[in-house]
N, C-alpha and C. Protein backbone atom coordinates (compact mmCIF):
# COMPACT_ATOMS: atom_id res chain seq x y z
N UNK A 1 15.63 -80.53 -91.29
CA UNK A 1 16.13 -79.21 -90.96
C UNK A 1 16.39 -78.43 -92.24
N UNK A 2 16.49 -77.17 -92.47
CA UNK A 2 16.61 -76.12 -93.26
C UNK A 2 18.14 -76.08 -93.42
N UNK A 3 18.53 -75.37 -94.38
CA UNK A 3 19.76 -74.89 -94.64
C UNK A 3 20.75 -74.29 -93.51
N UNK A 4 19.88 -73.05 -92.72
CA UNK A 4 20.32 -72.18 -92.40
C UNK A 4 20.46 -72.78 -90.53
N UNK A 5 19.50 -74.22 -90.54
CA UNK A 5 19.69 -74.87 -88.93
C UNK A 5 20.97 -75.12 -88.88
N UNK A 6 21.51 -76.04 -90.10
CA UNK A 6 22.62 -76.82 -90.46
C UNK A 6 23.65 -75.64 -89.89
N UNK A 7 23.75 -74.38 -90.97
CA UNK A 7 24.79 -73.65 -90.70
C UNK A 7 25.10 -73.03 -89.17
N UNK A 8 23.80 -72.57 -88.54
CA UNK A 8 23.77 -72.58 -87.31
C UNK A 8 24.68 -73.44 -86.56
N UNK A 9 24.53 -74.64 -86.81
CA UNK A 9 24.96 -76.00 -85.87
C UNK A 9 26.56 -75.88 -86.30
N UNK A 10 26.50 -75.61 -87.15
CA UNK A 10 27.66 -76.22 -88.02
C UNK A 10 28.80 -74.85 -87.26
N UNK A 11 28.32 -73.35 -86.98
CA UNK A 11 28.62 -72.55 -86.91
C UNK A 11 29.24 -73.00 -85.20
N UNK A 12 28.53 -73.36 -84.62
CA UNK A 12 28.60 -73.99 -82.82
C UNK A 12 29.51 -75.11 -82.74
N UNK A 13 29.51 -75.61 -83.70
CA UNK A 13 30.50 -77.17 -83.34
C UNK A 13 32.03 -76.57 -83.78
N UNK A 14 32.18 -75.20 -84.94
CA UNK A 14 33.65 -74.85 -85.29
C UNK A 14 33.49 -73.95 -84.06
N UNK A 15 32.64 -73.10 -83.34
CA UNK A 15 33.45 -72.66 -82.22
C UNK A 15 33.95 -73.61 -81.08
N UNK A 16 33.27 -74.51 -80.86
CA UNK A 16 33.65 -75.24 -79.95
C UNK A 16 35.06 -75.94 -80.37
N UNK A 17 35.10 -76.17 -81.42
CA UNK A 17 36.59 -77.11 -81.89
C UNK A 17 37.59 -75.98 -81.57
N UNK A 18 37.47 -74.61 -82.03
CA UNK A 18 38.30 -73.17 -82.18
C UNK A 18 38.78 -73.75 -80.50
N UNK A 19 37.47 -73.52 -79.35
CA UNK A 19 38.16 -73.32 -78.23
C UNK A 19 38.49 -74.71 -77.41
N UNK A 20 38.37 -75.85 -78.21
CA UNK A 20 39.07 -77.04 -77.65
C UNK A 20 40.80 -77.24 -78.24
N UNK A 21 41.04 -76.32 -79.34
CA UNK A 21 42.29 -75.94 -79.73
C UNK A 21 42.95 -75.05 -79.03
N UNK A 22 42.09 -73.74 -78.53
CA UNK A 22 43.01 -72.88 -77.67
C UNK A 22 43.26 -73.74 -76.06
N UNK A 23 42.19 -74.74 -75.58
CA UNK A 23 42.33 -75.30 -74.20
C UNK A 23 43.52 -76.49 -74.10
N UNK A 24 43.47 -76.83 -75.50
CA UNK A 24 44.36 -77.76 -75.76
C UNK A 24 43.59 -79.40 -75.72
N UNK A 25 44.50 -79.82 -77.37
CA UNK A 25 43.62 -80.91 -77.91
C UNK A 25 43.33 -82.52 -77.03
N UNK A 26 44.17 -82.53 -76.18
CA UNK A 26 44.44 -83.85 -75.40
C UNK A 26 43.44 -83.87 -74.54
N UNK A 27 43.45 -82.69 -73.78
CA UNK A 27 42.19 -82.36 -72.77
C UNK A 27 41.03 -82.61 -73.15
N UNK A 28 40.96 -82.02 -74.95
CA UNK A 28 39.33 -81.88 -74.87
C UNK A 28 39.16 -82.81 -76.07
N UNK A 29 39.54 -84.04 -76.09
CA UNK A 29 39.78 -84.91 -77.15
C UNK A 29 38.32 -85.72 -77.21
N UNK A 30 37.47 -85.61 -76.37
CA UNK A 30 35.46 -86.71 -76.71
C UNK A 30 34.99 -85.19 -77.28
N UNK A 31 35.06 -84.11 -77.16
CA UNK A 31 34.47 -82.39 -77.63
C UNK A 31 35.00 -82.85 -79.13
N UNK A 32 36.27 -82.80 -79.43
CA UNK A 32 36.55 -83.17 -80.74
C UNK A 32 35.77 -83.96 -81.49
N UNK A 33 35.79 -85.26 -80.89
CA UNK A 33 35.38 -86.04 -81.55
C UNK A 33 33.91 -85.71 -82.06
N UNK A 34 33.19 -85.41 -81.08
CA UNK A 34 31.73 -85.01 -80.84
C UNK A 34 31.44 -84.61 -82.34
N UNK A 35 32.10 -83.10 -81.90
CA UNK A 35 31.80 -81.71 -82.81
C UNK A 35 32.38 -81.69 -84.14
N UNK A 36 33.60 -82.59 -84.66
CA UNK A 36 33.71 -82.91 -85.82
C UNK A 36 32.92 -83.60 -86.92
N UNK A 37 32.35 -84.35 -86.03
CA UNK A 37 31.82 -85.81 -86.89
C UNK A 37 30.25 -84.94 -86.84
N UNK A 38 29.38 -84.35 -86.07
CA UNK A 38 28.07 -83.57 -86.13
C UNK A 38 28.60 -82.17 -87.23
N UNK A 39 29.52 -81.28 -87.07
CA UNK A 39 30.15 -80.97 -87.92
C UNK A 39 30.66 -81.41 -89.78
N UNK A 40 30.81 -82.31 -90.00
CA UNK A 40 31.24 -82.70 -91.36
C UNK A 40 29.11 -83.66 -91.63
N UNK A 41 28.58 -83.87 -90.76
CA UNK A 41 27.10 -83.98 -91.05
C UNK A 41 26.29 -82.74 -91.35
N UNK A 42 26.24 -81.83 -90.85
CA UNK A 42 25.71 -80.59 -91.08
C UNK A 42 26.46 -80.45 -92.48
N UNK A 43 27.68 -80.04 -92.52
CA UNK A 43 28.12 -79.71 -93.77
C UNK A 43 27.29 -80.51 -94.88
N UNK A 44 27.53 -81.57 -94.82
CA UNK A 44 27.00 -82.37 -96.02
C UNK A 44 25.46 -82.29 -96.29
N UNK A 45 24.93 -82.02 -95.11
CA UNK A 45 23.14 -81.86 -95.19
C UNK A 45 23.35 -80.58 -96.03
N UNK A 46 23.61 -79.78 -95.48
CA UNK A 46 23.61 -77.92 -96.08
C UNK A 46 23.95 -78.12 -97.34
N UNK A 47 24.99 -78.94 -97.67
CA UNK A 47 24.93 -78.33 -99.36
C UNK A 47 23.71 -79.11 -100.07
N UNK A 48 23.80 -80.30 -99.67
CA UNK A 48 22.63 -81.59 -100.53
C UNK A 48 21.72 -81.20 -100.32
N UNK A 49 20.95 -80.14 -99.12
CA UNK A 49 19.91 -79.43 -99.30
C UNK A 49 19.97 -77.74 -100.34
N UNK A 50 21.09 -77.37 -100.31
CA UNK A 50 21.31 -76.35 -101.56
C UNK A 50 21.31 -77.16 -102.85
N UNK A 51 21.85 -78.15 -103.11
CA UNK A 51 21.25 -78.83 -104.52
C UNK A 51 20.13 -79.63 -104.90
N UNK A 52 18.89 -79.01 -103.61
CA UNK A 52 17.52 -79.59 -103.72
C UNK A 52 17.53 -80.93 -104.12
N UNK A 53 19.07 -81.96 -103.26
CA UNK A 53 18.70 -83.48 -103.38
C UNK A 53 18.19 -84.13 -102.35
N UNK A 54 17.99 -83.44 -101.34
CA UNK A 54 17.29 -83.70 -99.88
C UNK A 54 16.46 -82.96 -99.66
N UNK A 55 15.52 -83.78 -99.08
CA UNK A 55 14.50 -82.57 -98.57
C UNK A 55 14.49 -82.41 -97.38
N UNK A 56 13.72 -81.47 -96.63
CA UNK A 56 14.17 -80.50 -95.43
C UNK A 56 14.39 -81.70 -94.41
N UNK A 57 13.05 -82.92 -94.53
CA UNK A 57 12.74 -83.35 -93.06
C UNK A 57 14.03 -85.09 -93.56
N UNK A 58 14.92 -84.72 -94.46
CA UNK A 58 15.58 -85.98 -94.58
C UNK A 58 17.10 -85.57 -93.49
N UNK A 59 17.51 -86.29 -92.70
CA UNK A 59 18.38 -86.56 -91.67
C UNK A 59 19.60 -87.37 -91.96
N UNK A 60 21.08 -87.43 -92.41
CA UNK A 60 21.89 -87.84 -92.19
C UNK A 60 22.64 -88.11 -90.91
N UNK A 61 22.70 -89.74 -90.74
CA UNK A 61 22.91 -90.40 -89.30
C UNK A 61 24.63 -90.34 -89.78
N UNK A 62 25.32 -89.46 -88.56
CA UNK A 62 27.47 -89.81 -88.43
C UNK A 62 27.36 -91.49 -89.07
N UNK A 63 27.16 -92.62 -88.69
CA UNK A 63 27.67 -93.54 -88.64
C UNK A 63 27.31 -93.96 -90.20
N UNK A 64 26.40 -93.35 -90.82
CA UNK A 64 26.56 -93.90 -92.66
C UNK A 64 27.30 -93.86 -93.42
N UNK A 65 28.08 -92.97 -93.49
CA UNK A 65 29.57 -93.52 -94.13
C UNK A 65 30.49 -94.68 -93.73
N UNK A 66 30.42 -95.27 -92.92
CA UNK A 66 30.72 -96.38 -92.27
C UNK A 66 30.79 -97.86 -93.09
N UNK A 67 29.29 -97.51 -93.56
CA UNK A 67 28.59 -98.76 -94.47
C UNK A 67 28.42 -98.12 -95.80
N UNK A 68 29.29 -98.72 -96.75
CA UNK A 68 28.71 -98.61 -97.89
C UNK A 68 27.28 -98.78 -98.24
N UNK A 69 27.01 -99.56 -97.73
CA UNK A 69 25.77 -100.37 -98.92
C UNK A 69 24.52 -99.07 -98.01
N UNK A 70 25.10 -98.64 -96.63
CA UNK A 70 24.52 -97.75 -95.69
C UNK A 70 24.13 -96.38 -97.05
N UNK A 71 25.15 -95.96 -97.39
CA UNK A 71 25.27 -95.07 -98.30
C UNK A 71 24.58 -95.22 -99.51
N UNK A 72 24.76 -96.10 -100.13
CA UNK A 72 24.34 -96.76 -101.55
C UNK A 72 22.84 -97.10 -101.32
N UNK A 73 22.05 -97.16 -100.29
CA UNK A 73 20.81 -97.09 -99.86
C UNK A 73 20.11 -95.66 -99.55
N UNK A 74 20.95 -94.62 -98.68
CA UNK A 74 20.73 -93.57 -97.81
C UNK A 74 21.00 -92.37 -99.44
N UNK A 75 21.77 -92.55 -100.04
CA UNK A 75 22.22 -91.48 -100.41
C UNK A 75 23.05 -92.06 -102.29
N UNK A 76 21.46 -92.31 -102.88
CA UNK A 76 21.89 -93.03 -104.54
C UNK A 76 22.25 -92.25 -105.22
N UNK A 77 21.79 -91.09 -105.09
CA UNK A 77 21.99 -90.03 -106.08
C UNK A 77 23.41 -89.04 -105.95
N UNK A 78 23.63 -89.12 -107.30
CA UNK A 78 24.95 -88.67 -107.57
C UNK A 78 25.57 -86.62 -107.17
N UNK A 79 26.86 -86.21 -106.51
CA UNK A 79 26.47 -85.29 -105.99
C UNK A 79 28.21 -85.32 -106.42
N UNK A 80 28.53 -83.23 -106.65
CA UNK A 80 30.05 -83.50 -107.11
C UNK A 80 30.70 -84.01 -106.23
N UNK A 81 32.34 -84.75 -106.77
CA UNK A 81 33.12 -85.18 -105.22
C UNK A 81 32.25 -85.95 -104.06
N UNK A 82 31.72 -86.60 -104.86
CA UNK A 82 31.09 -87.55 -103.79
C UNK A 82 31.53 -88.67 -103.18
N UNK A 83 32.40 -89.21 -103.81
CA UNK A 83 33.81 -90.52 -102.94
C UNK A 83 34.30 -89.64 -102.37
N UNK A 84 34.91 -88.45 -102.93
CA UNK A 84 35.66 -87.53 -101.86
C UNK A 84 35.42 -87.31 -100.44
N UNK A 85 33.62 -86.47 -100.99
CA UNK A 85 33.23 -86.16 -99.66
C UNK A 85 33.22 -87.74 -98.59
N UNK A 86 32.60 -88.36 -98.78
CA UNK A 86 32.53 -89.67 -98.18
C UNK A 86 33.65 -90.25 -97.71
N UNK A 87 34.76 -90.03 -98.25
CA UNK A 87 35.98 -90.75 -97.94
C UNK A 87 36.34 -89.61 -96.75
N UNK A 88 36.53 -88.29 -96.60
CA UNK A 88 36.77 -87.44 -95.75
C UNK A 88 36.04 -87.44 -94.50
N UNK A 89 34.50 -87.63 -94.49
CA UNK A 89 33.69 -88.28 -93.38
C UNK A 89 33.80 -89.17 -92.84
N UNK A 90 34.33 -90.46 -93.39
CA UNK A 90 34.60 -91.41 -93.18
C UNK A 90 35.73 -91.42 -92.18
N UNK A 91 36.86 -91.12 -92.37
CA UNK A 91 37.90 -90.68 -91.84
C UNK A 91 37.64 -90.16 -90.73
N UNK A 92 36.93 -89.28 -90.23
CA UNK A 92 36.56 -88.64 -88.84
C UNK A 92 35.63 -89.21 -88.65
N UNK A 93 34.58 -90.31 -88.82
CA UNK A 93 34.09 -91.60 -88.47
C UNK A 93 34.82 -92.22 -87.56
N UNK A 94 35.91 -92.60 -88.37
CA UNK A 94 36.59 -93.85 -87.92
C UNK A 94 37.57 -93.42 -86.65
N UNK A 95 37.92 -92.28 -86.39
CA UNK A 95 38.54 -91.89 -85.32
C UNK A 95 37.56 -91.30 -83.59
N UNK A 96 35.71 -91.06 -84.69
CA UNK A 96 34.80 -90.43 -83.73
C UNK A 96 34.92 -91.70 -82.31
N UNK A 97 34.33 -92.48 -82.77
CA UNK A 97 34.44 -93.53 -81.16
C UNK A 97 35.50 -93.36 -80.32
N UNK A 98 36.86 -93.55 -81.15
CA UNK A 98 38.18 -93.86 -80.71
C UNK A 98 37.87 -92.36 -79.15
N UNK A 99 37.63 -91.34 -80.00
CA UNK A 99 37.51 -90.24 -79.60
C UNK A 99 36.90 -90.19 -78.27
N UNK A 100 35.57 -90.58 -78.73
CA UNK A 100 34.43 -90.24 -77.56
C UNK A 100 34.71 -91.38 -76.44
N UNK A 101 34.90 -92.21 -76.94
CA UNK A 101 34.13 -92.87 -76.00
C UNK A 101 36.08 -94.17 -75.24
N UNK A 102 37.08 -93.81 -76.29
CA UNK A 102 38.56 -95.02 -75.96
C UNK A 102 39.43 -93.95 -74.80
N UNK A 103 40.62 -94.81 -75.06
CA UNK A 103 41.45 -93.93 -73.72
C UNK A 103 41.89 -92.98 -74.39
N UNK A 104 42.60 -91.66 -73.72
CA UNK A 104 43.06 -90.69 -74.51
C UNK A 104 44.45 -91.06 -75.65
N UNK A 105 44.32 -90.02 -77.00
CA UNK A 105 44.49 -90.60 -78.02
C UNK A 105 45.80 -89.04 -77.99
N UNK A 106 47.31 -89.54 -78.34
CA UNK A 106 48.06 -88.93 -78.65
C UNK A 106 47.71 -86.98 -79.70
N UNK A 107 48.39 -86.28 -79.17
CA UNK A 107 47.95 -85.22 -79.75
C UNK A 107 48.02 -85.36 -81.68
N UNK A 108 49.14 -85.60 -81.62
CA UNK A 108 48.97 -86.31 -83.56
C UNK A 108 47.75 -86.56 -84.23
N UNK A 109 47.31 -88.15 -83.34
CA UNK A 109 46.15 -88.30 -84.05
C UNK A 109 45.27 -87.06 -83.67
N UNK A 110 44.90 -86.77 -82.75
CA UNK A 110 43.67 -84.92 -82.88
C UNK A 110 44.19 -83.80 -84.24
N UNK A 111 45.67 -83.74 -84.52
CA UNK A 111 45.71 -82.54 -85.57
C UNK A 111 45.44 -82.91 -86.25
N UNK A 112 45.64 -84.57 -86.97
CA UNK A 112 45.36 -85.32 -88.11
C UNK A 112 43.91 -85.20 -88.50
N UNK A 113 42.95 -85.16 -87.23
CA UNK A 113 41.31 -84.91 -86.93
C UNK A 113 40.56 -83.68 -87.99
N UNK A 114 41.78 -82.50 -87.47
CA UNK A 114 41.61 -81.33 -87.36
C UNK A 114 42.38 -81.10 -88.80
N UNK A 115 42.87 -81.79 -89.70
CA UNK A 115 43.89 -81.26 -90.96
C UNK A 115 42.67 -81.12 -91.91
């Protein structure tokens, strides 16, 4: 995908979070999960394709931050704040399942999602 798919997408998953905040977070807590974690992927495609380290038809899978060695295979090359970024993905990784797919998850953990 192109730059401007990413932002597109990326543009659809913050409205959807906007109005799973106004419906309220408990209710719409698998939307969260969803649209965060496809959300913080777009982000990361869009810029690594603005620093011409990806090319158009290369695809970042949610679950690679997960696995290091996933990463350290997928993604060698060095990029600023790159533990950062990774550690922040990671983080809404590790809550995406809980999200989508466990029983409903106290409103806390969703703002914590959303901080």
């Amino acid at each position: 995908m192109n730059i401007e798919t990413h932002l597109r997408n990326l543009r659809e998953s913050l409205e959807v979070i906007r109005e799973s905040i106004e419906k309220g977070l408990v209710e719409r807590q698998r939307t969260l999960g969803f649209n965060t974690s496809a959300a913080s992927a777009d982000m990361l495609e869009a810029f690594l394709h603005k620093k011409n380290l990806i090319d158009p038809g290369f695809v970042i899978k949610h679950e690679w931050p997960k696995s290091k060695n996933k990463v350290k295979e997928k993604l060698p090359f060095e990029f600023p704040h790159k533990n950062e970024v990774l550690e922040l993905i990671l983080k809404i990784e590790e809550k995406r399942n809980v999200l989508c797919y466990g029983k409903p998850q106290k409103e806390e953990v969703l703002q914590e999602l959303l901080a």
